[in-house]
C-alpha atoms as a PDB file:
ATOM      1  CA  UNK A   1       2.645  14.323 -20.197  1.00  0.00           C
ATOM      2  CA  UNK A   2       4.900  13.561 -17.507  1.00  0.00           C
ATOM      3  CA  UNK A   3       6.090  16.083 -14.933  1.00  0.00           C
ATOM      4  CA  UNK A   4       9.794  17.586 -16.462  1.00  0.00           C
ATOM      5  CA  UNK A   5      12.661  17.100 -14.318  1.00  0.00           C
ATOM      6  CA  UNK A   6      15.437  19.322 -15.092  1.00  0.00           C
ATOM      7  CA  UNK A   7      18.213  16.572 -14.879  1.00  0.00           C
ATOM      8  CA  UNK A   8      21.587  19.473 -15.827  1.00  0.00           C
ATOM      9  CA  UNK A   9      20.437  21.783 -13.045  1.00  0.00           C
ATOM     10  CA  UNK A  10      22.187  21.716 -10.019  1.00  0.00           C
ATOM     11  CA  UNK A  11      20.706  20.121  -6.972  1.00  0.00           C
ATOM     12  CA  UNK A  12      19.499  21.692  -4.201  1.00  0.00           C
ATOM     13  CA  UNK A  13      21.430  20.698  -0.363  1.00  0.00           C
ATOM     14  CA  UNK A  14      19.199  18.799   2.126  1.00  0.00           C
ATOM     15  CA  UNK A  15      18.090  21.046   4.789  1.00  0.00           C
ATOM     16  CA  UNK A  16      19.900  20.408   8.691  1.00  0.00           C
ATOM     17  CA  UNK A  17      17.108  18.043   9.734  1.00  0.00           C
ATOM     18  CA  UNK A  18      17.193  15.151   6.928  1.00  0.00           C
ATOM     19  CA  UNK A  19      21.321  16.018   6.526  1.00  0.00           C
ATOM     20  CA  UNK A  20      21.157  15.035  10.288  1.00  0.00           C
ATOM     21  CA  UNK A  21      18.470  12.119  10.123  1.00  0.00           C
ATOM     22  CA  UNK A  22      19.899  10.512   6.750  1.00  0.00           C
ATOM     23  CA  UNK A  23      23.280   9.521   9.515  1.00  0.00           C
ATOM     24  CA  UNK A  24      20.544   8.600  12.427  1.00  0.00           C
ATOM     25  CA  UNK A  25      18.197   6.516  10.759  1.00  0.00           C
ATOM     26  CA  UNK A  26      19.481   3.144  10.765  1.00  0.00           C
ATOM     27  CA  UNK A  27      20.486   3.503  14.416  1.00  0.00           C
ATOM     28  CA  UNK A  28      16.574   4.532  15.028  1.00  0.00           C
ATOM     29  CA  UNK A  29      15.487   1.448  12.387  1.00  0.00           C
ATOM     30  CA  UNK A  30      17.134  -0.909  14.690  1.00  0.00           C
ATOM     31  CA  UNK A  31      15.467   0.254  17.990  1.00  0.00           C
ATOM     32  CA  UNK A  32      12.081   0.500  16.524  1.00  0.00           C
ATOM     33  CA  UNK A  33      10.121  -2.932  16.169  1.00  0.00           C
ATOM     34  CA  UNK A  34       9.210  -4.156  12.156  1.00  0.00           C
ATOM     35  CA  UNK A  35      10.934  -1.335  10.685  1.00  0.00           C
ATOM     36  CA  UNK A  36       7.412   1.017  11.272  1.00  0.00           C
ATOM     37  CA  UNK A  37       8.256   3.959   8.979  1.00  0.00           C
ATOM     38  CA  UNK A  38       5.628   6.214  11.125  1.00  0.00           C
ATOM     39  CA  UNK A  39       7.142   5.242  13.968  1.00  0.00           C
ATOM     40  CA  UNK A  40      10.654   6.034  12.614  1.00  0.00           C
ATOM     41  CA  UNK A  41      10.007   9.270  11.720  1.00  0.00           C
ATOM     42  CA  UNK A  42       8.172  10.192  14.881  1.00  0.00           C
ATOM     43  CA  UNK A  43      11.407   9.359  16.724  1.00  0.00           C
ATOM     44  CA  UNK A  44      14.039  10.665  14.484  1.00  0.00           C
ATOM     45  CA  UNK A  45      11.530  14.112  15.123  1.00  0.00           C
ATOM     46  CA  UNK A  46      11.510  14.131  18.742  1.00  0.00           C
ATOM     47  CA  UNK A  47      15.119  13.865  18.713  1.00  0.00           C
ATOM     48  CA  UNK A  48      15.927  16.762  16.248  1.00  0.00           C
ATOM     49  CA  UNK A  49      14.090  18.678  18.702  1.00  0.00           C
ATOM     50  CA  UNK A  50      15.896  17.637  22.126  1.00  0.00           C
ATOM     51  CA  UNK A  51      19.327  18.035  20.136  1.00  0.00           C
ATOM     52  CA  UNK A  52      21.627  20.239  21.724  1.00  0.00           C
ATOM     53  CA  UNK A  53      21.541  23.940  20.615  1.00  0.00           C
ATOM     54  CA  UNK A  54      25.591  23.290  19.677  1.00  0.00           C
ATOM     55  CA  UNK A  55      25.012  20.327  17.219  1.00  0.00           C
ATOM     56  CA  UNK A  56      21.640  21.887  15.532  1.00  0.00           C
ATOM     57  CA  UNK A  57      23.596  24.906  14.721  1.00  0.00           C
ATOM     58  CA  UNK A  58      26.616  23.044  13.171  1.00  0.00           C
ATOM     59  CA  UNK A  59      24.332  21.182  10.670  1.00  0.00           C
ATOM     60  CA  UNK A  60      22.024  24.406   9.852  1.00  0.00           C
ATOM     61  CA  UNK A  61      25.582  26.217   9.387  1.00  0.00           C
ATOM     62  CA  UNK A  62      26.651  23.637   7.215  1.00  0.00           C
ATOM     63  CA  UNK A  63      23.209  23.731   5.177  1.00  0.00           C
ATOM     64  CA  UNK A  64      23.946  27.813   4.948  1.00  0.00           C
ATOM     65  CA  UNK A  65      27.120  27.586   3.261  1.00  0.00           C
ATOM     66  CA  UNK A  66      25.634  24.419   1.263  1.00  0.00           C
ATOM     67  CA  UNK A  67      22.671  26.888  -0.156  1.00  0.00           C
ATOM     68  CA  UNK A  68      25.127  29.660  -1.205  1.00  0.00           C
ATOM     69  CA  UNK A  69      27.112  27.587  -3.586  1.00  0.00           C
ATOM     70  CA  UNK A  70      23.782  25.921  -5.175  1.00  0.00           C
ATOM     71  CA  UNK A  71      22.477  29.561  -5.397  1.00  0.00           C
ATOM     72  CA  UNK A  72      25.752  30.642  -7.146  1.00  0.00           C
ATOM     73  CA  UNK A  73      25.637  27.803  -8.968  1.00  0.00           C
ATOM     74  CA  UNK A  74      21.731  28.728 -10.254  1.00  0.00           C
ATOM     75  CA  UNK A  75      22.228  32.219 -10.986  1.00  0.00           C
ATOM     76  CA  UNK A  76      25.496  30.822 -13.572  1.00  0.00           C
ATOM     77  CA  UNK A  77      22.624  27.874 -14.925  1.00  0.00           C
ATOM     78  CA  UNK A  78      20.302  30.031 -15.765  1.00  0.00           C
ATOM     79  CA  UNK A  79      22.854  31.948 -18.273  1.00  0.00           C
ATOM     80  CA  UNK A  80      22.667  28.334 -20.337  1.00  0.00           C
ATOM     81  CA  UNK A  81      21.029  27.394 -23.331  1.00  0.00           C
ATOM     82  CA  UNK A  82      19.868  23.905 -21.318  1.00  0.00           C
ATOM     83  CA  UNK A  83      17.833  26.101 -19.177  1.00  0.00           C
ATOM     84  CA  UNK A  84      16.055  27.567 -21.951  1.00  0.00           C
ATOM     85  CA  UNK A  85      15.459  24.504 -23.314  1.00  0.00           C
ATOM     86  CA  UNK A  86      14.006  23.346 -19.796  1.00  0.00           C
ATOM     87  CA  UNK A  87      12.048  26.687 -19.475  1.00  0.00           C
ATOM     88  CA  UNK A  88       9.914  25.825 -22.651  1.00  0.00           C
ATOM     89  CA  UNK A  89       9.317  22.039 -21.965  1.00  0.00           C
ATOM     90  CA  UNK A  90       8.225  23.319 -18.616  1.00  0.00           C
ATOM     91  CA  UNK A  91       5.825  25.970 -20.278  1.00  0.00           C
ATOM     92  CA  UNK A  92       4.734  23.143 -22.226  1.00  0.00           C
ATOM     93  CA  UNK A  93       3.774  20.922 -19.430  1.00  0.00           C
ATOM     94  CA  UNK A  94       1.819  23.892 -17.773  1.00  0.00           C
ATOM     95  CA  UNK A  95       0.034  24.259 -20.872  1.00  0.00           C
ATOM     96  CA  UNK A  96      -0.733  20.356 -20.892  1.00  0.00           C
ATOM     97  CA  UNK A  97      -1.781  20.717 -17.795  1.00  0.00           C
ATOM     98  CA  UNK A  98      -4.622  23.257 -18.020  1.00  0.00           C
ATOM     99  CA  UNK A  99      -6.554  20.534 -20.284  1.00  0.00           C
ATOM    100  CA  UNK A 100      -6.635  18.217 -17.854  1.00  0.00           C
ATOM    101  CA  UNK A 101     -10.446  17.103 -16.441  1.00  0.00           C
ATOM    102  CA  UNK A 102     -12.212  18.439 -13.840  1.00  0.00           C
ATOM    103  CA  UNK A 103     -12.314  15.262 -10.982  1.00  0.00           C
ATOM    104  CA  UNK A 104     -15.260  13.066 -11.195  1.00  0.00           C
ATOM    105  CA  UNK A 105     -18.560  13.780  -9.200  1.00  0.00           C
ATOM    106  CA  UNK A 106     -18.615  11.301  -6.258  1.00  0.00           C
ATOM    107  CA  UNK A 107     -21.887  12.015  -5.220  1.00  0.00           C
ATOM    108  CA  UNK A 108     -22.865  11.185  -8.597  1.00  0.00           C
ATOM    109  CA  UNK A 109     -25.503   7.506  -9.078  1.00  0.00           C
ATOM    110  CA  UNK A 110     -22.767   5.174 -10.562  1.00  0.00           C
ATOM    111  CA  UNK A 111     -23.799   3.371 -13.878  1.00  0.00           C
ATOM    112  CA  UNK A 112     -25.913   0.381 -14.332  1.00  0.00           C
ATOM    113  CA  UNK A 113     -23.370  -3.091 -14.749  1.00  0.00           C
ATOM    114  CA  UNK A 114     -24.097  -4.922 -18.202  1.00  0.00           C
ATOM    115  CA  UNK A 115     -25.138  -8.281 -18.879  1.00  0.00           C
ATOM    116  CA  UNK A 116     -21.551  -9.553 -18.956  1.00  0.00           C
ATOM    117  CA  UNK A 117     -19.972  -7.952 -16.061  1.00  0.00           C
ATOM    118  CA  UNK A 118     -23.486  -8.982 -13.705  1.00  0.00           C
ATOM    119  CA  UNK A 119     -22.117 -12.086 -15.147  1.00  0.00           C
ATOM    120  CA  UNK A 120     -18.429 -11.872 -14.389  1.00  0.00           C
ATOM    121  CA  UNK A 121     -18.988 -10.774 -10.381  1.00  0.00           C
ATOM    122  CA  UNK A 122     -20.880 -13.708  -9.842  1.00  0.00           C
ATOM    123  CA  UNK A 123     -18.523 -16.457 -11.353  1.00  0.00           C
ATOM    124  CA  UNK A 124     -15.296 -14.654 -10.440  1.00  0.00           C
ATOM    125  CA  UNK A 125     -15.030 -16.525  -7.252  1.00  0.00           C
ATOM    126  CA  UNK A 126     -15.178 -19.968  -8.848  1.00  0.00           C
ATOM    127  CA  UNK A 127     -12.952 -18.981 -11.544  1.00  0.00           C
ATOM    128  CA  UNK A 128     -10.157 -17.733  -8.867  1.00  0.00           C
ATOM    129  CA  UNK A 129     -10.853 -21.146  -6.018  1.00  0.00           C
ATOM    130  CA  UNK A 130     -10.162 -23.047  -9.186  1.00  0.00           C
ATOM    131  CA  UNK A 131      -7.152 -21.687 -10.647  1.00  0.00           C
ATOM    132  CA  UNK A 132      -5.521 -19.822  -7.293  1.00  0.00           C
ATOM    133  CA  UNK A 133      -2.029 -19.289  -8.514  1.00  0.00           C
ATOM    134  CA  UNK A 134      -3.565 -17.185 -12.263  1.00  0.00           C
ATOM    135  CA  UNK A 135      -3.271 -13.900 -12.914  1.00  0.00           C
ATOM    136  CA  UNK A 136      -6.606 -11.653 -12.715  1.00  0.00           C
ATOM    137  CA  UNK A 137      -6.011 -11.130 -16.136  1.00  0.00           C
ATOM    138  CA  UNK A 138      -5.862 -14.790 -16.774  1.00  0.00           C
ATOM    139  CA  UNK A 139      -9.126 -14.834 -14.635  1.00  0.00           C
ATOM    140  CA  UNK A 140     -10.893 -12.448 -16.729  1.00  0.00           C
ATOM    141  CA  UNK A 141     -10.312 -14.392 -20.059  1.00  0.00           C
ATOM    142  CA  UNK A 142     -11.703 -17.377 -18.585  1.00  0.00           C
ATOM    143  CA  UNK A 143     -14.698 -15.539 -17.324  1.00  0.00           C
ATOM    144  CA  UNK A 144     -14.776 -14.090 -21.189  1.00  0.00           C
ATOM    145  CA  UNK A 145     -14.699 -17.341 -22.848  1.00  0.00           C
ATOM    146  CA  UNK A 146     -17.131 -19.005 -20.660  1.00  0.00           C
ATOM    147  CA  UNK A 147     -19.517 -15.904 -21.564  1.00  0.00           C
ATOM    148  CA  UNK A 148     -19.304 -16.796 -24.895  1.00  0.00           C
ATOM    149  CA  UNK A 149     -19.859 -20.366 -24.383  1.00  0.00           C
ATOM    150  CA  UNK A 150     -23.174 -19.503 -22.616  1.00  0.00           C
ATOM    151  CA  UNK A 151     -26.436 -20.185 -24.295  1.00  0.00           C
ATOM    152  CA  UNK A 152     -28.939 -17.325 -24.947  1.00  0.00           C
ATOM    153  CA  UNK A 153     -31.240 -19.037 -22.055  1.00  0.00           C
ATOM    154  CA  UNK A 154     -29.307 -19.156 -19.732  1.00  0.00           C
ATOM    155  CA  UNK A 155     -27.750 -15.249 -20.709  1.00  0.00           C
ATOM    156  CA  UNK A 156     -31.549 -14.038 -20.351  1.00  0.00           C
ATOM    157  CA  UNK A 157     -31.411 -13.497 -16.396  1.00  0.00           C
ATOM    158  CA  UNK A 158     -28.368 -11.432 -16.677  1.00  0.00           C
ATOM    159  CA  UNK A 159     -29.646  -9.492 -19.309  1.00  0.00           C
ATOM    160  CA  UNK A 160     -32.877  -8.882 -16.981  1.00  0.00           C
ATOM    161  CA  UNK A 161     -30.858  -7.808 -14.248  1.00  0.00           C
ATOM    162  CA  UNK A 162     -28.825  -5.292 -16.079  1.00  0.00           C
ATOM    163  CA  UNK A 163     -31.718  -3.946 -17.623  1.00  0.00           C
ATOM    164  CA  UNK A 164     -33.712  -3.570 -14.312  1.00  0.00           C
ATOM    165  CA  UNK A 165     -30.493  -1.693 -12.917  1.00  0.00           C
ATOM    166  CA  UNK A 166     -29.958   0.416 -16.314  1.00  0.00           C
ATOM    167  CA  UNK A 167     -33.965   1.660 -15.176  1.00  0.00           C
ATOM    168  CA  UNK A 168     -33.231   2.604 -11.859  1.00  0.00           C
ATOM    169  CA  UNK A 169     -30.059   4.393 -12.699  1.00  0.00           C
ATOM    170  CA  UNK A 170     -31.722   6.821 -14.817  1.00  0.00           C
ATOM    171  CA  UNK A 171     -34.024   7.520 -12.039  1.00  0.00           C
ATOM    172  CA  UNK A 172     -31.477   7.690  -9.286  1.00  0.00           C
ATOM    173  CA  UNK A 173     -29.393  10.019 -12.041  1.00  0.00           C
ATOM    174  CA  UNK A 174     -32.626  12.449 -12.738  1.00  0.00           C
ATOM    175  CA  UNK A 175     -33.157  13.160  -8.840  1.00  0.00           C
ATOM    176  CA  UNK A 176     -28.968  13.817  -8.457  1.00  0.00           C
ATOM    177  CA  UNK A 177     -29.558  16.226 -11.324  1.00  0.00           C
ATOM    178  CA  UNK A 178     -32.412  18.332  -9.006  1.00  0.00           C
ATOM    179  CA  UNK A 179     -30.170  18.598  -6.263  1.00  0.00           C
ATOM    180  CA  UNK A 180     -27.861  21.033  -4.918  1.00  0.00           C
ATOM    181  CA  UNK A 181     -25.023  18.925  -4.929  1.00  0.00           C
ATOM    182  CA  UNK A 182     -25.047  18.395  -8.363  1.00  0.00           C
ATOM    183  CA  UNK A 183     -25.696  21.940  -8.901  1.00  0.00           C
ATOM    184  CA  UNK A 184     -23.054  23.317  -6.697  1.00  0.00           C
ATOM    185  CA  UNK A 185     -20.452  20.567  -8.571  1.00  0.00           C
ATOM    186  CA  UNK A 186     -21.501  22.056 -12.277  1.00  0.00           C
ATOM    187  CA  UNK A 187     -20.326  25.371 -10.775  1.00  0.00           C
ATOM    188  CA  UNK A 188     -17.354  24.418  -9.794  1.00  0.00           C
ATOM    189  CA  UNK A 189     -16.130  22.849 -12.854  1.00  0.00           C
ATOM    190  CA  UNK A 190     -17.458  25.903 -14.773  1.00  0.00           C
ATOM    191  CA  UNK A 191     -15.088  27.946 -12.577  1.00  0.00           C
ATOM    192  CA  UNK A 192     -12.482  25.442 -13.188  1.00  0.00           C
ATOM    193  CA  UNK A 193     -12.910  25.428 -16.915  1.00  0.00           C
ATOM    194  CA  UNK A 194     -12.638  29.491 -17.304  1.00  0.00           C
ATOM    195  CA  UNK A 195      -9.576  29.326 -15.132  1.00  0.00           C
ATOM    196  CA  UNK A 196      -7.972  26.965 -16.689  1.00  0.00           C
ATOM    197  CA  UNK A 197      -8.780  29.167 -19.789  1.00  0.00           C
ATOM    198  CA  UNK A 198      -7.353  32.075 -18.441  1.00  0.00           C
ATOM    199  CA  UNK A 199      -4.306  30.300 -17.123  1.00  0.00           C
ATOM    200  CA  UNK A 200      -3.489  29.385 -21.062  1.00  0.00           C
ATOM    201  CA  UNK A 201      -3.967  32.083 -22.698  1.00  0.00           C
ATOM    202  CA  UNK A 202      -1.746  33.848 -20.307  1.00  0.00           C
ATOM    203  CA  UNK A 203       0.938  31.037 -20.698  1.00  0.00           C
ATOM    204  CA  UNK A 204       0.626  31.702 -24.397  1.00  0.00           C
ATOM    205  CA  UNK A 205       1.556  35.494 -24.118  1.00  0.00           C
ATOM    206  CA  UNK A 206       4.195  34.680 -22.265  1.00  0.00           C
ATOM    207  CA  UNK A 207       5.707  32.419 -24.858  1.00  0.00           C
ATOM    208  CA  UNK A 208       5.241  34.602 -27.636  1.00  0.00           C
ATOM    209  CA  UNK A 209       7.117  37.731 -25.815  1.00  0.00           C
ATOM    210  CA  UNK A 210      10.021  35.526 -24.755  1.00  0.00           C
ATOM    211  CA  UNK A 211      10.310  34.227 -28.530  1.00  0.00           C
ATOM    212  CA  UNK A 212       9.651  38.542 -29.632  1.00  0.00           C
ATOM    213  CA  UNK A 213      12.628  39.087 -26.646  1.00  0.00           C
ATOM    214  CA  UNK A 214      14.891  36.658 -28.343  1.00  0.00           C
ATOM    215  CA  UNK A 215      14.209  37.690 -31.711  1.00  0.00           C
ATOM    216  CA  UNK A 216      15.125  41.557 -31.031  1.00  0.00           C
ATOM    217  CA  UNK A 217      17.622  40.737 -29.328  1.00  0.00           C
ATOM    218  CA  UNK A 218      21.318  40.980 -31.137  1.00  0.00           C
ATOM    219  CA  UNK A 219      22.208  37.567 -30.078  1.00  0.00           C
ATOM    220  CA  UNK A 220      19.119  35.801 -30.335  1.00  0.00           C
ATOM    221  CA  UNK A 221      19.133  33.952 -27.585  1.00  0.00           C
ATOM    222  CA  UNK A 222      17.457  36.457 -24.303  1.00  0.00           C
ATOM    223  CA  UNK A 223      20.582  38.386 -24.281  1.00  0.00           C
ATOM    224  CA  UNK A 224      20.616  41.786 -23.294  1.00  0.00           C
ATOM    225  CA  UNK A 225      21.333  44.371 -25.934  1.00  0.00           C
ATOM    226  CA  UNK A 226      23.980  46.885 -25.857  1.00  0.00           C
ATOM    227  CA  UNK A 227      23.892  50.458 -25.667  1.00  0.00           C
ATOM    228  CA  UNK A 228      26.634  51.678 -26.662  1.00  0.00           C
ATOM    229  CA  UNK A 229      25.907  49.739 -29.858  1.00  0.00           C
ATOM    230  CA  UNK A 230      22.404  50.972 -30.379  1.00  0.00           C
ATOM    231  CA  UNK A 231      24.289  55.130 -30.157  1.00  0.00           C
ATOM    232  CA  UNK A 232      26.568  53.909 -33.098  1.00  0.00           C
ATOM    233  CA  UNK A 233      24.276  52.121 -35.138  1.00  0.00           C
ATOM    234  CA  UNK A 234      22.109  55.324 -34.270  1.00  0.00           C
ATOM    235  CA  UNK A 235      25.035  57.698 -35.291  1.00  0.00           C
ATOM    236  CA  UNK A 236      25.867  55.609 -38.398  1.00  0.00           C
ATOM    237  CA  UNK A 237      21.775  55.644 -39.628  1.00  0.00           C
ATOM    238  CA  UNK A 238      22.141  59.439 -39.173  1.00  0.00           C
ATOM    239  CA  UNK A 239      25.290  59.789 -41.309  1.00  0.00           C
ATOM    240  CA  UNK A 240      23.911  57.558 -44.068  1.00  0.00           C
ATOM    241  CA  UNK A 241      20.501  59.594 -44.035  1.00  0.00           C
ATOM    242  CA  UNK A 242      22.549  62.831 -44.598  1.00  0.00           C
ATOM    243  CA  UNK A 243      24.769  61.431 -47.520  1.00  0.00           C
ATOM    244  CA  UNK A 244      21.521  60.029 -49.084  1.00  0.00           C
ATOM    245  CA  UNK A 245      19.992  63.660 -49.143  1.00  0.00           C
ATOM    246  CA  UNK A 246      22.733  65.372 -50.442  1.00  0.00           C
ATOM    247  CA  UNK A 247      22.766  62.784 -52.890  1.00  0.00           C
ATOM    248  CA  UNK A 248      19.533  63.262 -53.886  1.00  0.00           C
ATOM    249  CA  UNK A 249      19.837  67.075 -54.240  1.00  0.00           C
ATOM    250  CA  UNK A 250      23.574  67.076 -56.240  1.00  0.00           C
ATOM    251  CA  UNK A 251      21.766  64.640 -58.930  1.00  0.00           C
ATOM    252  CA  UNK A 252      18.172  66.422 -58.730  1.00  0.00           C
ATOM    253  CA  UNK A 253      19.179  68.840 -61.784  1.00  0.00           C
ATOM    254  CA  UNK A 254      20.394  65.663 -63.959  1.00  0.00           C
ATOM    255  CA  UNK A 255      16.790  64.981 -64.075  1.00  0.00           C
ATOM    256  CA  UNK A 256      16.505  68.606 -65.736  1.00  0.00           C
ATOM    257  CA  UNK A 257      16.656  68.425 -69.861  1.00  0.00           C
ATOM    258  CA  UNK A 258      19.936  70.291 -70.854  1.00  0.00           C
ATOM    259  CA  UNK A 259      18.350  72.083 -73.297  1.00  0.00           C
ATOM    260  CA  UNK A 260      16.120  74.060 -71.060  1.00  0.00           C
ATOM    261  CA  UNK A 261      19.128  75.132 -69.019  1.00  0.00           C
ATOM    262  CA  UNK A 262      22.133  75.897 -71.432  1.00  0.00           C
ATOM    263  CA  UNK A 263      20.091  78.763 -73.319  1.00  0.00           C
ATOM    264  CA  UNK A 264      19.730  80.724 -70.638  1.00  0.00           C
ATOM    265  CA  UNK A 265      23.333  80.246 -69.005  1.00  0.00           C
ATOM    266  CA  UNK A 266      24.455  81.666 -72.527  1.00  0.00           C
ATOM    267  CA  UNK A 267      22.249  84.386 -72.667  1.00  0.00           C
ATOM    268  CA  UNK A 268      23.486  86.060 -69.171  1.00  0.00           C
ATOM    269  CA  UNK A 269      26.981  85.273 -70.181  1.00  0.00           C
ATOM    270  CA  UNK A 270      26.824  87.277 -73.686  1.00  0.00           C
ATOM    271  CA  UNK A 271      25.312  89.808 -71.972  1.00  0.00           C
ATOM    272  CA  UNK A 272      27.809  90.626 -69.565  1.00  0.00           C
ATOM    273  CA  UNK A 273      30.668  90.641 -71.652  1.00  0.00           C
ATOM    274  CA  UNK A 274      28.673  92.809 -74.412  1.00  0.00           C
ATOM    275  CA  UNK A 275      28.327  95.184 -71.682  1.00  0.00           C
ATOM    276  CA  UNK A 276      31.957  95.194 -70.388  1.00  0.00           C
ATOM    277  CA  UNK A 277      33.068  95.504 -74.160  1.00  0.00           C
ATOM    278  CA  UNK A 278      30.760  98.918 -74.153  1.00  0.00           C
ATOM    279  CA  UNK A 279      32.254 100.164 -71.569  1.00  0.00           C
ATOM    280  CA  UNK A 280      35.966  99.483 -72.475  1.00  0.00           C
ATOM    281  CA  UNK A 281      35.132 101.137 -76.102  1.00  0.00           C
ATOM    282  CA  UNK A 282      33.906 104.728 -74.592  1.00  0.00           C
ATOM    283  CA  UNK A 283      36.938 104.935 -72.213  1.00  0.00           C
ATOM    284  CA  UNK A 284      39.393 104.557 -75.398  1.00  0.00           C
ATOM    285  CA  UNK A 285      37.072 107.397 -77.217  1.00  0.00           C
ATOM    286  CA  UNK A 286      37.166 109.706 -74.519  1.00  0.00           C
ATOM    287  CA  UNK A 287      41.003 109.259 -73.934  1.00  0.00           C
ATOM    288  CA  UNK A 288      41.777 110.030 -78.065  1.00  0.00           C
ATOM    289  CA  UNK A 289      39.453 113.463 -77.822  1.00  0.00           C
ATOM    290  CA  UNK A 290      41.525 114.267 -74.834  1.00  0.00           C
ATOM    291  CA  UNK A 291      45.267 113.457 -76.234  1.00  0.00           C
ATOM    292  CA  UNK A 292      43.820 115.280 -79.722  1.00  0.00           C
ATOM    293  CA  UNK A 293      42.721 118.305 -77.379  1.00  0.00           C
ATOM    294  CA  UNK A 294      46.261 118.761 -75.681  1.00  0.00           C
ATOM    295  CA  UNK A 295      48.088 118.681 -78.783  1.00  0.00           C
ATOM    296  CA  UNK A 296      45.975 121.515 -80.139  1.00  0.00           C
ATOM    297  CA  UNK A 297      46.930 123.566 -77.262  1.00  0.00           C
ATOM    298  CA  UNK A 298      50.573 123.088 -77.781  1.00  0.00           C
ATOM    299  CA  UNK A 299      50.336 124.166 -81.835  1.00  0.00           C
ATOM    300  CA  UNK A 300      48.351 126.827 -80.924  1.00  0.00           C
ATOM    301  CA  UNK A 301      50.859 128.260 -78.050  1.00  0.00           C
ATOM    302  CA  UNK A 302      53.905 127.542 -80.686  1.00  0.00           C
ATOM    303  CA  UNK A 303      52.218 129.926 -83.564  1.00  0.00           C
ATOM    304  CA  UNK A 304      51.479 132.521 -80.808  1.00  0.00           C
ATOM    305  CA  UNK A 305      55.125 132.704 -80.003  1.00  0.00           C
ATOM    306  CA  UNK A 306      56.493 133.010 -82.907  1.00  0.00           C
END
């Protein structure tokens, strides 16, 4: 996997020296002899160092105001959806990355040649005075034909030598593998190994809670939520939790046979009204006696007089 290169981003200003040096290099190419790109650069270095205090300023002022637009610019980039999309291929990458080999063991015994390519270093030379203007590819097939066109006689020495080499290779290999070197070179890729390790699993988390971020988030995309919309939908849950209880409790007696309940509503009803029509009954009774009491008074007071 190729390093990504983030082609929509902008790009960053030169700094003072190569702004300065990309304007005096072909004068310095012409006074240096063959073009020496060392020698160049030593030059064009010596110079940005005995330029005047005046001009040095000028081009790191210019690099200044340079950086704060590209910074400006960065800050607004990395709002985008193209830098999101560069974020993960770069995640990617550093994933990739942390299965890549530990480097080869130089001190290591290098392997014993085969028959064929004992073979192939000693013809190669006639092969390449004879055809000078091929290809080493075209050399190689040459050198692969004329293997095959070898007899098994004349293949025997080769096959000697190789063997004789394969021998001593395992011996040279067995005494590298008592060493310290070796030793101290399995260690180090061990440590290499559990880093690397470490390094992706930790790359891993972070994916996942970017991808948990986005998902929570209202927009979907790593935006920031609201507040003030989190206290209404808040507000609004609490409202809808309130109806739903009341709810509940208005249609809790539905639930309630009628027949259990209408009995007894009856029952307290007949009673109070039997009990008011009790009481209106005596008051007429006692009113009567009295009316019937006054009137014998008054016949009784009329016979007297007369």
């Amino acid at each position: 996997m190729k390093r990504p290169v983030d082609e929509n981003a902008p790009k960053k200003p030169l700094s003072a020296y190569f702004q300065w040096a990309a304007g005096a290099r072909s004068k310095v190419a012409d006074e240096v002899p063959d073009g020496n790109l060392q020698e160049i650069t030593k030059k064009l270095g010596s110079m940005w160092r005995e330029l005047p205090k005046e001009e040095k300023t000028e081009w790191e002022q210019k690099y200044k105001k340079q950086q704060a637009i590209y910074q400006n610019l960065m800050t607004a980039y990395k709002l985008t959806s193209n830098h999101s999309a560069f974020e993960e291929t770069w995640k990617k990458y550093q994933i990739n990355q942390t299965y890549k080999p530990y480097t080869r063991d130089e001190n290591a015994p290098k392997k014993a040649l085969s028959a064929y390519m004992i073979f192939a270093t000693d013809t190669r030379p006639e092969f390449s005075d004879k055809n000078p203007d091929a290809k080493q590819s075209e050399i190689m097939k040459l050198i692969g034909a004329a293997w095959k066109d070898t007899s098994e006689k004349k293949k025997q020495p080769y096959e000697k030598r190789a063997k004789e080499a394969a021998a001593q290779y395992l011996k040279d290999k067995e005494a590298y593998q008592n060493s310290d070197k070796y030793k101290k070179y399995v260690e180090d890729k061990k440590n290499y190994e559990l880093r690397m390790k470490a390094k992706r699993e930790r790359l891993v988390k972070q994916g996942i809670k970017a991808k948990a971020s986005n998902l929570a988030s209202p927009a979907g995309s790593g935006a920031t939520p609201n507040p003030k919309r989190r206290k209404t939908n808040s507000k609004a849950a609490a409202k809808s939790k309130k109806t739903s209880s009341s709810k509940k409790k208005k249609s809790a007696p539905k639930k309630v046979p009628s027949a259990k309940v209408a009995p007894v509503k009856k029952k307290k009803k007949s009673a109070a009204k039997s009990s008011k029509k009790k009481g209106s009954k005596k008051k007429v009774s006692k009113d009567k006696k009295k009316s019937e009491r006054k009137k014998a008074k008054k016949n009784a007071r009329t016979k007297s007089k007369k």
